[in-house]
PDB file of N, CA and C in Angstrom:
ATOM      1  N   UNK A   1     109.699 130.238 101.238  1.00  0.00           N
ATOM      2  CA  UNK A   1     110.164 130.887 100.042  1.00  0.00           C
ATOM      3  C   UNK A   1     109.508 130.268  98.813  1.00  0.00           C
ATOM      4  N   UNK A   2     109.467 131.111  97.459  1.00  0.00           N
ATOM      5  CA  UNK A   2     108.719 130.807  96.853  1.00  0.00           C
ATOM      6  C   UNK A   2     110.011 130.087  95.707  1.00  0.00           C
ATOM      7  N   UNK A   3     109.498 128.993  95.204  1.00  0.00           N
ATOM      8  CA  UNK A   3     110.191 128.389  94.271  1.00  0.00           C
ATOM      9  C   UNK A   3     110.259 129.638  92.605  1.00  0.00           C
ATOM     10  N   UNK A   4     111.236 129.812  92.539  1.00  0.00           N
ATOM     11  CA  UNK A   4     111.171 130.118  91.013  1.00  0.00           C
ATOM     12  C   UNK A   4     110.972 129.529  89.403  1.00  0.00           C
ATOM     13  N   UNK A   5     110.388 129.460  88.455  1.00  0.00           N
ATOM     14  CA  UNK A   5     109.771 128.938  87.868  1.00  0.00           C
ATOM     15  C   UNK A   5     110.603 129.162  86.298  1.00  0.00           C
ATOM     16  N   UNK A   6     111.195 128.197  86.326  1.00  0.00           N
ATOM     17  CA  UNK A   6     111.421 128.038  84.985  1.00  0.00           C
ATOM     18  C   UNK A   6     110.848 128.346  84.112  1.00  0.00           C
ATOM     19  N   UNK A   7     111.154 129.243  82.601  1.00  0.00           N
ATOM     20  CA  UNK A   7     110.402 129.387  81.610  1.00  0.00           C
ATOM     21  C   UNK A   7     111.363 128.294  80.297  1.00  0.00           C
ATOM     22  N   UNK A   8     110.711 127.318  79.985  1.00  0.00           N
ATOM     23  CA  UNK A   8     110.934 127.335  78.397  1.00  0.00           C
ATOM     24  C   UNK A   8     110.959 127.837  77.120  1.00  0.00           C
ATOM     25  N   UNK A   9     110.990 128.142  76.739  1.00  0.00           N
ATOM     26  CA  UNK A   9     111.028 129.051  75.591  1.00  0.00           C
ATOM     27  C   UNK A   9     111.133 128.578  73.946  1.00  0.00           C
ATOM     28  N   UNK A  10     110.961 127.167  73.983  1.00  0.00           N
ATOM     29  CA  UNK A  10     111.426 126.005  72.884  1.00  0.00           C
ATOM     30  C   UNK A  10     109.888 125.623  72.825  1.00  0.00           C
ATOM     31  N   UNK A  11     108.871 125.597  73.799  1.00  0.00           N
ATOM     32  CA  UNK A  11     107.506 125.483  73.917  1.00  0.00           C
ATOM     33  C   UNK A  11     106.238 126.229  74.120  1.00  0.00           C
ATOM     34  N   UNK A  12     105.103 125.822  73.560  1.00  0.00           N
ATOM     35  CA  UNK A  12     104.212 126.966  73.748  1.00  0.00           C
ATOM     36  C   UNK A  12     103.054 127.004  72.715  1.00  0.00           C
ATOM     37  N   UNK A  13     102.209 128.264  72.217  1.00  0.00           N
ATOM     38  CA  UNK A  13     100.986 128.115  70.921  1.00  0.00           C
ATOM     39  C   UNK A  13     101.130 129.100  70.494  1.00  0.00           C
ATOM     40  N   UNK A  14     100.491 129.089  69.113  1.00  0.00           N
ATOM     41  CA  UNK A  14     100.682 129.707  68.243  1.00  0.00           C
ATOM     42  C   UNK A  14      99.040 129.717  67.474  1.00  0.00           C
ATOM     43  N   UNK A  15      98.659 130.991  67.164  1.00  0.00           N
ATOM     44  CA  UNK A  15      97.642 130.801  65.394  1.00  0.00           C
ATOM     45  C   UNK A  15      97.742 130.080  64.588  1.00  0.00           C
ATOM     46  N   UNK A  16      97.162 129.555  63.988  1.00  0.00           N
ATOM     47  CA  UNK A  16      97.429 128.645  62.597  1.00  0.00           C
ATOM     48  C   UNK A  16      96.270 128.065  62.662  1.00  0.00           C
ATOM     49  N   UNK A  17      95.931 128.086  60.567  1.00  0.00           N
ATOM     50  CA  UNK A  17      94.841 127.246  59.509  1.00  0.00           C
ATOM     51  C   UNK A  17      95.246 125.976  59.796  1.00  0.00           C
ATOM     52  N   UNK A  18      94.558 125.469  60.594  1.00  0.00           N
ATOM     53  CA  UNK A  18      94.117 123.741  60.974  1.00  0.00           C
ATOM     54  C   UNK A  18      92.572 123.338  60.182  1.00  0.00           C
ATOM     55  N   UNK A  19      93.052 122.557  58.792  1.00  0.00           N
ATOM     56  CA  UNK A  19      91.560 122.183  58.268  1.00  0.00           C
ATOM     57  C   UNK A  19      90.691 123.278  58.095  1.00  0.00           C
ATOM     58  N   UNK A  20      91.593 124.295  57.520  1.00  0.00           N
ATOM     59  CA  UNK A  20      90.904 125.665  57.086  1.00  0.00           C
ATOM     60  C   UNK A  20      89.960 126.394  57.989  1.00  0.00           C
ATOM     61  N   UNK A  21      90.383 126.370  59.199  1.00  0.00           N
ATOM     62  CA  UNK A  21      89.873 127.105  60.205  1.00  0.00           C
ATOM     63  C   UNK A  21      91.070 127.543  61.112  1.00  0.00           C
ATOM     64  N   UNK A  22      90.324 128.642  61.870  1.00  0.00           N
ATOM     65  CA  UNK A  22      91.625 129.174  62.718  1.00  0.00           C
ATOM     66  C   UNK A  22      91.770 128.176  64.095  1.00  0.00           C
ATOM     67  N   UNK A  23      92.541 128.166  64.389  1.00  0.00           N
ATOM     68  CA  UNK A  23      92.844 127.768  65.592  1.00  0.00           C
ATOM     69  C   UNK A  23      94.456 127.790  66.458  1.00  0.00           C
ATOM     70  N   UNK A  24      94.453 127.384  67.349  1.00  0.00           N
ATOM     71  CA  UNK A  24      95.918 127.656  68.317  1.00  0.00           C
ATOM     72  C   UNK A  24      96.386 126.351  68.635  1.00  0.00           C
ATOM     73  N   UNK A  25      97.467 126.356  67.607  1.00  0.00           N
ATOM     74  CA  UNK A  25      98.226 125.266  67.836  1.00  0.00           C
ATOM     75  C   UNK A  25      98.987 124.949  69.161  1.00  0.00           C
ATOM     76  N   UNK A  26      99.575 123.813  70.108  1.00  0.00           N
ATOM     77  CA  UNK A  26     100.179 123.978  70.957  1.00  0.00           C
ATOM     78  C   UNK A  26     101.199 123.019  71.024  1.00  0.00           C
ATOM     79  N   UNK A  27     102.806 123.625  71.138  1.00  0.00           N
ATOM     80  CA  UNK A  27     103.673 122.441  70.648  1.00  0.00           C
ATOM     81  C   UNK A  27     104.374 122.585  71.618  1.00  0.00           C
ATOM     82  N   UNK A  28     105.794 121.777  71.480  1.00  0.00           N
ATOM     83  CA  UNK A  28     106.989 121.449  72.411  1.00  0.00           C
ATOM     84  C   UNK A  28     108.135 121.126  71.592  1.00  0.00           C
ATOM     85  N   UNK A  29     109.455 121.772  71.793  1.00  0.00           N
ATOM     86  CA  UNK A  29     110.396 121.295  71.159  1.00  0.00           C
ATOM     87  C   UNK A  29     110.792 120.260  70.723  1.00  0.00           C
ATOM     88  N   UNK A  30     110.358 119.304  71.700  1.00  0.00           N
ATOM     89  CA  UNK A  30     111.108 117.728  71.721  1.00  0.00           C
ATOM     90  C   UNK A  30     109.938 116.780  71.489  1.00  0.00           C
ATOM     91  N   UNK A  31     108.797 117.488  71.157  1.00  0.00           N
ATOM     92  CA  UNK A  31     107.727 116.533  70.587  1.00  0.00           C
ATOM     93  C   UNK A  31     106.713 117.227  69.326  1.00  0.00           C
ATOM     94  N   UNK A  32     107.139 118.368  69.211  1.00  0.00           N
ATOM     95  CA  UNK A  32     106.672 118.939  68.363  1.00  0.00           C
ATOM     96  C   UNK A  32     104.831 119.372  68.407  1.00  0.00           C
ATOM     97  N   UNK A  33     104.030 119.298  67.438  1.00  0.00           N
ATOM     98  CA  UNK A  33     102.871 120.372  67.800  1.00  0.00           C
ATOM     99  C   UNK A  33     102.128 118.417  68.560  1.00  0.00           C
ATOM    100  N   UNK A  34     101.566 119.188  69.451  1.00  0.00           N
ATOM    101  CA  UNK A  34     100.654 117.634  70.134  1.00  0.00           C
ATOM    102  C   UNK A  34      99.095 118.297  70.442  1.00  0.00           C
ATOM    103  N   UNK A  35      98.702 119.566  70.028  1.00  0.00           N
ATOM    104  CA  UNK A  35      97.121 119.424  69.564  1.00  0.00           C
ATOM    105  C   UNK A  35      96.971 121.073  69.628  1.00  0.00           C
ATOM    106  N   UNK A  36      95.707 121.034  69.447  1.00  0.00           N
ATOM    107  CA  UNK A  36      94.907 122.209  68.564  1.00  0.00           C
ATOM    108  C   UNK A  36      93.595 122.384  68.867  1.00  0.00           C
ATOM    109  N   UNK A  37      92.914 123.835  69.076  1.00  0.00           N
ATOM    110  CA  UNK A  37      91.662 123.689  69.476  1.00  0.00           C
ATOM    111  C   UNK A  37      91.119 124.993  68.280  1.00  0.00           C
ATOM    112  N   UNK A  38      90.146 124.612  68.166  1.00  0.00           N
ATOM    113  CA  UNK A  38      89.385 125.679  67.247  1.00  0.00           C
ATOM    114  C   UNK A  38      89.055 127.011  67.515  1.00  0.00           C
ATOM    115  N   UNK A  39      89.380 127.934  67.404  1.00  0.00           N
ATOM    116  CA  UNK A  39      88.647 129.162  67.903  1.00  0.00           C
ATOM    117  C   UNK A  39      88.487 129.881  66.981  1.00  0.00           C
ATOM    118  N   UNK A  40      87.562 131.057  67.628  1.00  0.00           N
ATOM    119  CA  UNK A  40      87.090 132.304  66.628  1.00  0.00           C
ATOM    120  C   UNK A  40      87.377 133.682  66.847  1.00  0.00           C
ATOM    121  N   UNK A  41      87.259 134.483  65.782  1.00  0.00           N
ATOM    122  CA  UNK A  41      88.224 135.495  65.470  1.00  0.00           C
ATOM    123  C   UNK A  41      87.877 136.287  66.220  1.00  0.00           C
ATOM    124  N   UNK A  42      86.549 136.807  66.458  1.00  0.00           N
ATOM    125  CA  UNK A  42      85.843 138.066  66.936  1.00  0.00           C
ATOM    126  C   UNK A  42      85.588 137.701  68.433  1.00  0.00           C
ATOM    127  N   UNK A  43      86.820 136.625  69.353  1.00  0.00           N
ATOM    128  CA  UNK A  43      86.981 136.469  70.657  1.00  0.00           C
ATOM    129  C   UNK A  43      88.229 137.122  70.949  1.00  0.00           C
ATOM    130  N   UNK A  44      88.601 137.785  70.096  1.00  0.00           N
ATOM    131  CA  UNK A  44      89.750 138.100  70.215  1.00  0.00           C
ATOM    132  C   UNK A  44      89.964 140.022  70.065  1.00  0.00           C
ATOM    133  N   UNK A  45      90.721 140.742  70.487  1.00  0.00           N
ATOM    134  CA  UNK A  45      90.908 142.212  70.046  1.00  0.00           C
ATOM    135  C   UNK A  45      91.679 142.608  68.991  1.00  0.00           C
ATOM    136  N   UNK A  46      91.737 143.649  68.430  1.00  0.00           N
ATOM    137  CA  UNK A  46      92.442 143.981  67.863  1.00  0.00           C
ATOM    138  C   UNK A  46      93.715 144.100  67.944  1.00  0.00           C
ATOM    139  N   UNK A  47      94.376 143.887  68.825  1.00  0.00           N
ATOM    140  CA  UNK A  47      96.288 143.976  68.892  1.00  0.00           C
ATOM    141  C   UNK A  47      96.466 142.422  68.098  1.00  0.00           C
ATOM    142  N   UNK A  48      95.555 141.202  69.337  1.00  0.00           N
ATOM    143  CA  UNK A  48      95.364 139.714  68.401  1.00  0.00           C
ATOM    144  C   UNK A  48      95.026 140.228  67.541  1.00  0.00           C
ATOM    145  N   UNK A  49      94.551 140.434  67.243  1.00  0.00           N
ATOM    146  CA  UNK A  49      93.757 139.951  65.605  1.00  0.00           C
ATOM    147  C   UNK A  49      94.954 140.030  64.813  1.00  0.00           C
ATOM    148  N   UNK A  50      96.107 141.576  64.873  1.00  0.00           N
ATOM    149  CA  UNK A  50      97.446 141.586  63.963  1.00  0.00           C
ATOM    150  C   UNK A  50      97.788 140.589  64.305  1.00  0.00           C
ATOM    151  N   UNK A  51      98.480 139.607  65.762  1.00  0.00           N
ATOM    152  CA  UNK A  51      99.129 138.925  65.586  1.00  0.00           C
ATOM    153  C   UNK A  51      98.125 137.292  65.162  1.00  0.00           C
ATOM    154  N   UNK A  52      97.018 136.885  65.135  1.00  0.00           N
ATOM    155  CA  UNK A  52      96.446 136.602  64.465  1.00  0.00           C
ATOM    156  C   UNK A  52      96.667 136.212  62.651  1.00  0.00           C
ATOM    157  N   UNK A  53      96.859 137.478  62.534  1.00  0.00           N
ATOM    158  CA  UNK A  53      97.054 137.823  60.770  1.00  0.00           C
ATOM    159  C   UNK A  53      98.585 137.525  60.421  1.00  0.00           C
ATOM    160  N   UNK A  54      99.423 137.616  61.184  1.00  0.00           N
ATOM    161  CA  UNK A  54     100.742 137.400  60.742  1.00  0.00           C
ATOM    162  C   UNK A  54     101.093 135.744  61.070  1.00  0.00           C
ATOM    163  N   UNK A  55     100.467 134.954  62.110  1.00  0.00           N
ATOM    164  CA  UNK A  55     100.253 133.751  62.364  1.00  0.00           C
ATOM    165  C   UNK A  55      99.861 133.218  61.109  1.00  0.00           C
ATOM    166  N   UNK A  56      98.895 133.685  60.633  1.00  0.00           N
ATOM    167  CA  UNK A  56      98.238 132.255  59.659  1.00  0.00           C
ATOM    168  C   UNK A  56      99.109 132.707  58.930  1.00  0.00           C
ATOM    169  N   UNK A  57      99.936 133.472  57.974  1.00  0.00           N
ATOM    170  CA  UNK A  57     100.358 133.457  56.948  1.00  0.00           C
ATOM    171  C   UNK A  57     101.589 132.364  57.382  1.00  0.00           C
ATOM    172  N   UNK A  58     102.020 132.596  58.158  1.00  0.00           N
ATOM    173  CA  UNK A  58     103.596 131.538  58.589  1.00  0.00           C
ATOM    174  C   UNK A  58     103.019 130.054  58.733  1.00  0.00           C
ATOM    175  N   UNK A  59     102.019 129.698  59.329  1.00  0.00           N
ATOM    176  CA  UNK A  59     101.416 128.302  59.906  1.00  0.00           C
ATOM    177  C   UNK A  59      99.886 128.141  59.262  1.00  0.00           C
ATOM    178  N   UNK A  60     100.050 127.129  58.359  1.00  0.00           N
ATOM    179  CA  UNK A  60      99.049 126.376  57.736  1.00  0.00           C
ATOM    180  C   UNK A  60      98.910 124.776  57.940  1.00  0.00           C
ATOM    181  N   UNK A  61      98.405 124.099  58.640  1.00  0.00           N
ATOM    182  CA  UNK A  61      98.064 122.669  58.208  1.00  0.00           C
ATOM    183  C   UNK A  61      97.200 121.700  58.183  1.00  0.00           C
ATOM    184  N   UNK A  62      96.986 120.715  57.885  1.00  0.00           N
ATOM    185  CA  UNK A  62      95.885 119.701  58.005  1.00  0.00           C
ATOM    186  C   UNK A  62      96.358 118.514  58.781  1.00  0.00           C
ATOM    187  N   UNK A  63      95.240 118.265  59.459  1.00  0.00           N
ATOM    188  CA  UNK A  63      95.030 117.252  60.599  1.00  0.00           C
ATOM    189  C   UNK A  63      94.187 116.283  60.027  1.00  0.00           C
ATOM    190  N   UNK A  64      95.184 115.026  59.734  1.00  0.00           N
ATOM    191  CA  UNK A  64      93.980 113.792  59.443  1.00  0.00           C
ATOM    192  C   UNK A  64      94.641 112.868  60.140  1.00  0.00           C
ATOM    193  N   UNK A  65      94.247 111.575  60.813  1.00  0.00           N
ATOM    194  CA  UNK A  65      94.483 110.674  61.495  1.00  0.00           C
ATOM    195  C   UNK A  65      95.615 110.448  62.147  1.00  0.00           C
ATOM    196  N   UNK A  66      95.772 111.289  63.069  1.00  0.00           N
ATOM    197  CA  UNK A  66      96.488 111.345  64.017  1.00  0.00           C
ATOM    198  C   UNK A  66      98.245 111.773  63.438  1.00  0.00           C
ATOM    199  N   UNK A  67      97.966 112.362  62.458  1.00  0.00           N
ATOM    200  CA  UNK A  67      99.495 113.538  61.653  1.00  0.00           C
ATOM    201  C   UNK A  67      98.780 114.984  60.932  1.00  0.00           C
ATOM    202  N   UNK A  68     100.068 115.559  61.350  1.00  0.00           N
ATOM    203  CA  UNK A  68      99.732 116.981  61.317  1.00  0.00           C
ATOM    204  C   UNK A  68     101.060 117.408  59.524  1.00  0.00           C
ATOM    205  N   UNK A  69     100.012 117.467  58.739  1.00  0.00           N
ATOM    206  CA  UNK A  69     101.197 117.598  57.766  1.00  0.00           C
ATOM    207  C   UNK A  69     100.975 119.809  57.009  1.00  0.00           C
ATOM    208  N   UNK A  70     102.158 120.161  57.544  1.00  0.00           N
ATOM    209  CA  UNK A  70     102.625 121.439  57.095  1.00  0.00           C
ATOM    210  C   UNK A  70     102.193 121.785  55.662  1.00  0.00           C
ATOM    211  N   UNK A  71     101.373 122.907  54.807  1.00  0.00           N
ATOM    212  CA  UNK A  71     101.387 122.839  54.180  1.00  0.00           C
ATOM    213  C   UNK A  71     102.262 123.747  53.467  1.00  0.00           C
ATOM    214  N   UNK A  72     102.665 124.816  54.053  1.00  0.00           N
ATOM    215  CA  UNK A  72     103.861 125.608  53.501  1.00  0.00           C
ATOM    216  C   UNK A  72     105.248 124.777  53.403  1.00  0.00           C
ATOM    217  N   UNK A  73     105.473 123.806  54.329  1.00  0.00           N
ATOM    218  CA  UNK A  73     106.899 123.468  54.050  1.00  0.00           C
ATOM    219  C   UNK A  73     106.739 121.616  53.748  1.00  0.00           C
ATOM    220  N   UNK A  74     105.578 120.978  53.622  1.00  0.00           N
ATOM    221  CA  UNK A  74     105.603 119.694  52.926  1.00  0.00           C
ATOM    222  C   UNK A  74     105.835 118.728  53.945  1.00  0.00           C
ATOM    223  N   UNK A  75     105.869 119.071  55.706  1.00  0.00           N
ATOM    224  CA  UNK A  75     106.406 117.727  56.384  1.00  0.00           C
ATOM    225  C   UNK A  75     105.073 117.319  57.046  1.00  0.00           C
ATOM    226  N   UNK A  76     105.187 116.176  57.633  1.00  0.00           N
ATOM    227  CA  UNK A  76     104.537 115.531  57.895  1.00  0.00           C
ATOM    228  C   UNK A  76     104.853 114.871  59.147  1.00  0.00           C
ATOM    229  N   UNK A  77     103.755 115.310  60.574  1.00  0.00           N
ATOM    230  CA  UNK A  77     104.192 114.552  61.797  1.00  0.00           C
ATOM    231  C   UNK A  77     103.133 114.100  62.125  1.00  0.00           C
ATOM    232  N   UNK A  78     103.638 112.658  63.545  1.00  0.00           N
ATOM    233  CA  UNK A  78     102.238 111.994  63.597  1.00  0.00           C
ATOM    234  C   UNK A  78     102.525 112.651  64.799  1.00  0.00           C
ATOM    235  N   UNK A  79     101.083 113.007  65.912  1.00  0.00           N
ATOM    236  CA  UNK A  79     100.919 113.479  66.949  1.00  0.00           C
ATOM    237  C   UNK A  79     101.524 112.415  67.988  1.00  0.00           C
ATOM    238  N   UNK A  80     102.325 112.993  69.363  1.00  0.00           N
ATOM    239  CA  UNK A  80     102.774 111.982  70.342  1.00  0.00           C
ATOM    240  C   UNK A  80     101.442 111.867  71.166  1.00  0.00           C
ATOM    241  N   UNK A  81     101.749 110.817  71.642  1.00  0.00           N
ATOM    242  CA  UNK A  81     101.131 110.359  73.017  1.00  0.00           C
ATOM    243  C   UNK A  81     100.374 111.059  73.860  1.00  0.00           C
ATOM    244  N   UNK A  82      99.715 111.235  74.510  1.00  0.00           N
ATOM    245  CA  UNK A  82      99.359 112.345  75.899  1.00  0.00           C
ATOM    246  C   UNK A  82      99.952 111.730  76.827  1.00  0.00           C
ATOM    247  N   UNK A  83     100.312 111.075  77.156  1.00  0.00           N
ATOM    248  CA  UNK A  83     101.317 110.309  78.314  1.00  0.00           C
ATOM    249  C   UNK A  83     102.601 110.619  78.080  1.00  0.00           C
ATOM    250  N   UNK A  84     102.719 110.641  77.189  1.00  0.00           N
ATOM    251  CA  UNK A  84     104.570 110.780  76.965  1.00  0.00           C
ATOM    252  C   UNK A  84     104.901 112.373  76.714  1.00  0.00           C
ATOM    253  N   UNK A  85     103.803 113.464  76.437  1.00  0.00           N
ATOM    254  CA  UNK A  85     104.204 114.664  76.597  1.00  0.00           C
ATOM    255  C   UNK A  85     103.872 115.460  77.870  1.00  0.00           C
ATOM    256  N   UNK A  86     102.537 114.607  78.677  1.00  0.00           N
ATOM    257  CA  UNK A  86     102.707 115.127  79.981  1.00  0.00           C
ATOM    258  C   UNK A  86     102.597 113.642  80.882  1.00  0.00           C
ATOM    259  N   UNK A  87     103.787 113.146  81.602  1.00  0.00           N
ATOM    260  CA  UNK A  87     103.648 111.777  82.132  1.00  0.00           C
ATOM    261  C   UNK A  87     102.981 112.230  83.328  1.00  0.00           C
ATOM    262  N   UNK A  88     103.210 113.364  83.797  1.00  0.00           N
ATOM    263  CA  UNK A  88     102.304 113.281  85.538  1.00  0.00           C
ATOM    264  C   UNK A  88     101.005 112.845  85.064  1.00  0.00           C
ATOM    265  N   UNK A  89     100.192 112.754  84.143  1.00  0.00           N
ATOM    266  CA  UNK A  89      98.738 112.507  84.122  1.00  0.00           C
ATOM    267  C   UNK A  89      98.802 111.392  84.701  1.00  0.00           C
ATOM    268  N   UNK A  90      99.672 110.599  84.032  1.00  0.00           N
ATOM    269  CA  UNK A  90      99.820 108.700  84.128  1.00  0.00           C
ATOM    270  C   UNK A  90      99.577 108.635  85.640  1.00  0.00           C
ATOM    271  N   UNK A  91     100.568 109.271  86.466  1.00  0.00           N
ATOM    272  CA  UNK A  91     100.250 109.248  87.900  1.00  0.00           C
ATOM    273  C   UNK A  91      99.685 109.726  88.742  1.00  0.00           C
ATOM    274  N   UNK A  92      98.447 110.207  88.268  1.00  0.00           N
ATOM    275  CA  UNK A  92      96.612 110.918  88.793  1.00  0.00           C
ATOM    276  C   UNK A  92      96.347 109.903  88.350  1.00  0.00           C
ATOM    277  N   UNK A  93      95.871 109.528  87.381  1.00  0.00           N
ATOM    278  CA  UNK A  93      95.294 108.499  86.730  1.00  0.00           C
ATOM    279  C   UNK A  93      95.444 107.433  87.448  1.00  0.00           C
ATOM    280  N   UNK A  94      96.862 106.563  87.729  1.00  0.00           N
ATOM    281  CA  UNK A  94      96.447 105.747  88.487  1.00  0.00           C
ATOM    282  C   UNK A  94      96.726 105.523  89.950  1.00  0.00           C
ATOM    283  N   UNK A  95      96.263 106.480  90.058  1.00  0.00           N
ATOM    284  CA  UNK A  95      95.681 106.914  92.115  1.00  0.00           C
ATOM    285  C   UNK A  95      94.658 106.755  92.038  1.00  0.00           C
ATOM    286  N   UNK A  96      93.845 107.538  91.383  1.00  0.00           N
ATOM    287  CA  UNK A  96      92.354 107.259  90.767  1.00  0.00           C
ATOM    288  C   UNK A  96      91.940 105.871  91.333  1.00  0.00           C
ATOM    289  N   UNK A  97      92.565 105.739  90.567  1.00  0.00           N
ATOM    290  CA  UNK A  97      92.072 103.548  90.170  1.00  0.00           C
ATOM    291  C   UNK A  97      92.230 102.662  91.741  1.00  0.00           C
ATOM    292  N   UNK A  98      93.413 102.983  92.373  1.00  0.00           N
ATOM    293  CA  UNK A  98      93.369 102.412  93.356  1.00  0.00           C
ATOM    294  C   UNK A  98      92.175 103.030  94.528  1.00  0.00           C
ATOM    295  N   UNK A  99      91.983 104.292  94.479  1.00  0.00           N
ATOM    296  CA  UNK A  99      90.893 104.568  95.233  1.00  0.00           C
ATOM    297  C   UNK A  99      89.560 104.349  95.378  1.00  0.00           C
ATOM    298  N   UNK A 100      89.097 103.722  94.260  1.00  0.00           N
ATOM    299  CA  UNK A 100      87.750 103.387  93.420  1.00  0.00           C
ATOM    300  C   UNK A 100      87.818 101.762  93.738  1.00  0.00           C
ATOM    301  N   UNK A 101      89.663 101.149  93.544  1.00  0.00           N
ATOM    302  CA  UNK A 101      89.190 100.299  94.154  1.00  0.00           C
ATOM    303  C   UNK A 101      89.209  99.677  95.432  1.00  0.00           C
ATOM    304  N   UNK A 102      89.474 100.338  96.366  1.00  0.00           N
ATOM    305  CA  UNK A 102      89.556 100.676  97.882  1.00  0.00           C
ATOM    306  C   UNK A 102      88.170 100.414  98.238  1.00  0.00           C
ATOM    307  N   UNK A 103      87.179 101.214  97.742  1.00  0.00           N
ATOM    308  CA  UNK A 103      85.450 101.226  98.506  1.00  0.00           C
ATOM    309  C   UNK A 103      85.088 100.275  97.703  1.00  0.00           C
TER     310      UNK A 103
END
């Protein structure tokens, strides 16, 4: 049987002006936005593109040293961890290590 799969709904991405470019923010309730990748407009269709256009007007911000500060509403967060928003990495990571040092 197949396991059923929880959806969250407190987590997830969004559009938004990061350093005056577009890009897709990606956050979590309980840690808030933890990164962002750049993309471009004309990868996208026209249904995106509206939701695109209604994105940036709600979500604007700048990314400088490791805080993400809002510019529509004035706050200011520092980015978490990559370990502490996804811990399974921690434990690939170090399987890794013991196998490498096995041979």
């Amino acid at each position: 049987m197949l396991k059923k799969e929880i959806r969250k709904f407190n987590s997830g991405w969004c559009f938004a002006v990061v350093n005056g470019r577009l890009a897709e923010i990606y956050f979590d309730k309980k840690y808030g936005i933890y990164g962002h990748c750049y993309v471009k407009r004309n990868e996208f269709n026209k249904k995106e593109q509206k939701i695109i256009n209604s994105d940036i007007k709600k979500y604007q911000f700048t990314y400088r040293k490791e805080y993400y500060i809002d510019k529509k509403r004035g706050t200011k967060q520092k980015v978490p961890g990559i370990y502490r928003v996804f811990p399974e990495i921690k434990k690939y990571k170090s399987g890794r290590k013991r196998i490498y040092q096995e041979k």
